[in-house]
Protein backbone atom coordinates (compact mmCIF):
# COMPACT_ATOMS: atom_id res chain seq x y z
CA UNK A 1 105.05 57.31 -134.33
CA UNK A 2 104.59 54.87 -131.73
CA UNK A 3 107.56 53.10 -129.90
CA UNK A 4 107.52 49.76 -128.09
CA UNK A 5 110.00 47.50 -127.03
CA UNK A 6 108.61 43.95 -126.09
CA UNK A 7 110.68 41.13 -127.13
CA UNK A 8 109.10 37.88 -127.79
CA UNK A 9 110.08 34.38 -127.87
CA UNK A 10 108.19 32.21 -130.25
CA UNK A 11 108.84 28.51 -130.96
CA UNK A 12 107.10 26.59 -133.29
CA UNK A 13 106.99 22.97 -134.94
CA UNK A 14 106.26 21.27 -138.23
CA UNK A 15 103.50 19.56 -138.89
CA UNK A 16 103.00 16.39 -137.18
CA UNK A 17 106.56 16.81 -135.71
CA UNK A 18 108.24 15.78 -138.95
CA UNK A 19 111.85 15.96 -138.68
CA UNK A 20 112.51 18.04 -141.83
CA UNK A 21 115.41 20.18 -141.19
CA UNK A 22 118.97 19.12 -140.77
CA UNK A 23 121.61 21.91 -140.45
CA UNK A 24 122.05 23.27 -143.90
CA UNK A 25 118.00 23.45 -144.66
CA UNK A 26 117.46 24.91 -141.40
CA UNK A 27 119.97 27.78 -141.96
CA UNK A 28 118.34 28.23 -145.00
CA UNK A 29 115.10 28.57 -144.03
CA UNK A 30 116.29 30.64 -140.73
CA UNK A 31 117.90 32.82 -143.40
CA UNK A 32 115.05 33.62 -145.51
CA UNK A 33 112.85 34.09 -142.70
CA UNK A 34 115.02 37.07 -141.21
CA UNK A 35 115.57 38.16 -144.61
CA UNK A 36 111.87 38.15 -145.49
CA UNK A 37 110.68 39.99 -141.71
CA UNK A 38 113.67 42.56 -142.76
CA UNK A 39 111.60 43.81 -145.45
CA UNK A 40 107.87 43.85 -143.20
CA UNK A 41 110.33 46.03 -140.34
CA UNK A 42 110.60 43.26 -137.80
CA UNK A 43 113.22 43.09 -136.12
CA UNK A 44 114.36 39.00 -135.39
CA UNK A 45 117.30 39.18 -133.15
CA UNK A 46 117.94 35.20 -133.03
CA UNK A 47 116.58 32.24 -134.83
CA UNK A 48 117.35 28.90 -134.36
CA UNK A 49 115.80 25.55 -133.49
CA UNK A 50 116.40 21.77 -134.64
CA UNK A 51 115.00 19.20 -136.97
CA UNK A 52 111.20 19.66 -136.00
CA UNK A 53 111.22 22.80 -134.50
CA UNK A 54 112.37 27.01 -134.78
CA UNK A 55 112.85 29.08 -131.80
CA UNK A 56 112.92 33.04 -132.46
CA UNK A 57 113.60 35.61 -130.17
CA UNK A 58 111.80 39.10 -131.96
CA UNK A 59 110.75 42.44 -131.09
CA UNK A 60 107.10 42.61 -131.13
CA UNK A 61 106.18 45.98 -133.88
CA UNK A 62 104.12 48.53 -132.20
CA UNK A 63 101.05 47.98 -135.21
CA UNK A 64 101.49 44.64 -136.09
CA UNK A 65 99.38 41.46 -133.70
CA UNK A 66 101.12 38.49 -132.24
CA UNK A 67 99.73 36.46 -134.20
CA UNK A 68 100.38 38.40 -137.10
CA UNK A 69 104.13 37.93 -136.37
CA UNK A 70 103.74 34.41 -136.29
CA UNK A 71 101.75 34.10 -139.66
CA UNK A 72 104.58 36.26 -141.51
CA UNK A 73 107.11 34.04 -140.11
CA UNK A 74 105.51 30.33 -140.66
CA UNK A 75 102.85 31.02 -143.35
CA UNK A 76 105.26 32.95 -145.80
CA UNK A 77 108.26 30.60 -145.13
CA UNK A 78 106.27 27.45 -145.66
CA UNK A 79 105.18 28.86 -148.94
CA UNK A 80 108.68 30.04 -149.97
CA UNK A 81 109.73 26.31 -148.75
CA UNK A 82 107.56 24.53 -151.31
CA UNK A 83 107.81 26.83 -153.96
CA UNK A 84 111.32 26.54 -153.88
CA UNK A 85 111.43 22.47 -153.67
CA UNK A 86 113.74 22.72 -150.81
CA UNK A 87 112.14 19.24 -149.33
CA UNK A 88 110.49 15.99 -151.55
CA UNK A 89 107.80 16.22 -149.55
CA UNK A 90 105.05 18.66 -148.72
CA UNK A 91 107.00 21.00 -146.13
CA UNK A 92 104.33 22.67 -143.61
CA UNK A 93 104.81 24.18 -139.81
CA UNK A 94 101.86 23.31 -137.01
CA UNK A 95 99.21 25.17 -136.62
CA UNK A 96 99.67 26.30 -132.59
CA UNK A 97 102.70 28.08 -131.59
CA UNK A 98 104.02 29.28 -128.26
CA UNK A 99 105.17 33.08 -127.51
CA UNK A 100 105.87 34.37 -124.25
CA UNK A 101 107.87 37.77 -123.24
CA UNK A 102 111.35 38.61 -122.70
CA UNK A 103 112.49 41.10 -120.18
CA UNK A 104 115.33 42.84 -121.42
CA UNK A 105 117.59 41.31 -118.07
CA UNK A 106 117.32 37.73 -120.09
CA UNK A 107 117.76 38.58 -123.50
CA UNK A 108 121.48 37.71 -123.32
CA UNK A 109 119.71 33.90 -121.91
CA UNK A 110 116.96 33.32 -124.48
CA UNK A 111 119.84 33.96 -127.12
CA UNK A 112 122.38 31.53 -125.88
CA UNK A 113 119.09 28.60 -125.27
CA UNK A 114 118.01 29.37 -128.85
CA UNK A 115 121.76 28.96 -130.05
CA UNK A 116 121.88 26.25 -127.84
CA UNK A 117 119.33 24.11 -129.51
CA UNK A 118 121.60 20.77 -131.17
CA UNK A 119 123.38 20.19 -127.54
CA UNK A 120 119.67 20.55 -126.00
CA UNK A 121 118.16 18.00 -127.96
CA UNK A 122 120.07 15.71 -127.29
CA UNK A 123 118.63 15.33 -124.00
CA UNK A 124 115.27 15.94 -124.25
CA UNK A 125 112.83 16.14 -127.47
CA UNK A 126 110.76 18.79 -128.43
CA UNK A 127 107.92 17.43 -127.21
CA UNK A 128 108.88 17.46 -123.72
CA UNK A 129 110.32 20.96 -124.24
CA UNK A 130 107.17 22.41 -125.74
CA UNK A 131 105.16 20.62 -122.52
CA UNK A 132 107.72 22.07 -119.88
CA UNK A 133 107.30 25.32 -121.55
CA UNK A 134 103.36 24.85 -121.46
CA UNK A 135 103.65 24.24 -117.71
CA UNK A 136 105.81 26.98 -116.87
CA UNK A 137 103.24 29.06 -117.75
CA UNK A 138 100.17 26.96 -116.42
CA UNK A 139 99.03 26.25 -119.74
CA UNK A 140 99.69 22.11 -119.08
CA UNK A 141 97.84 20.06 -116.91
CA UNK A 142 100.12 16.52 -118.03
């Protein structure tokens, strides 16, 4: 058996930025989405995010992609979503996503900003928190 230990965080928005989740759907959904990667053997350490957005901090499986990850935790949710009626409307995520690492020193600080998400948002949408992450990484030219 292989063993690897990269933790990821991965953020990711609804479509079109629609505003979906208040506090109880959003613990719902965060809910089902560590109880649903529980069963595929990935490990989600924190998930959080706010009304447009979810921010999870995971450990990347040795035999399963990125991407992979990311389909398991939008694709199935948005299903289980719908099927469920949780929202009037047609609930979907985006198509793009960000993920970078996580050395194990800043674990402890990905946590608390992912935990941290109501108080940040307040002060700056997820736009401009989704472009500052972009840039951070020389991914945005704006």
């Amino acid at each position: 058996m292989s063993y690897v230990q990269v933790w990821i965080h991965g953020v990711w928005g609804t479509k079109n930025r629609q505003p979906y989740m208040d506090i109880e759907s959003r613990g719902i959904i965060c809910s089902h989405i560590k109880g649903y990667s529980k069963e595929k053997q990935i490990l989600i350490d924190t998930i959080d995010g706010f009304t447009d957005h979810l921010h999870c901090l995971f450990a990347l499986n040795a035999d399963v992609a990125l991407s992979k990850h990311l389909q398991f935790f939008k694709g199935e949710s948005a299903n289980w979503v719908n099927k469920n009626g949780l929202f009037k409307e047609q609930f979907g995520w985006a198509d793009d996503y960000f993920a970078a690492s996580v050395s194990k020193d800043k674990l402890g600080v990905v946590r608390a900003y992912i935990k941290n998400q109501h108080q940040h948002h307040q002060k700056i949408s997820f736009q401009q928190e989704y472009d500052k992450f972009l840039k951070s990484f020389g991914y945005y030219q704006g």
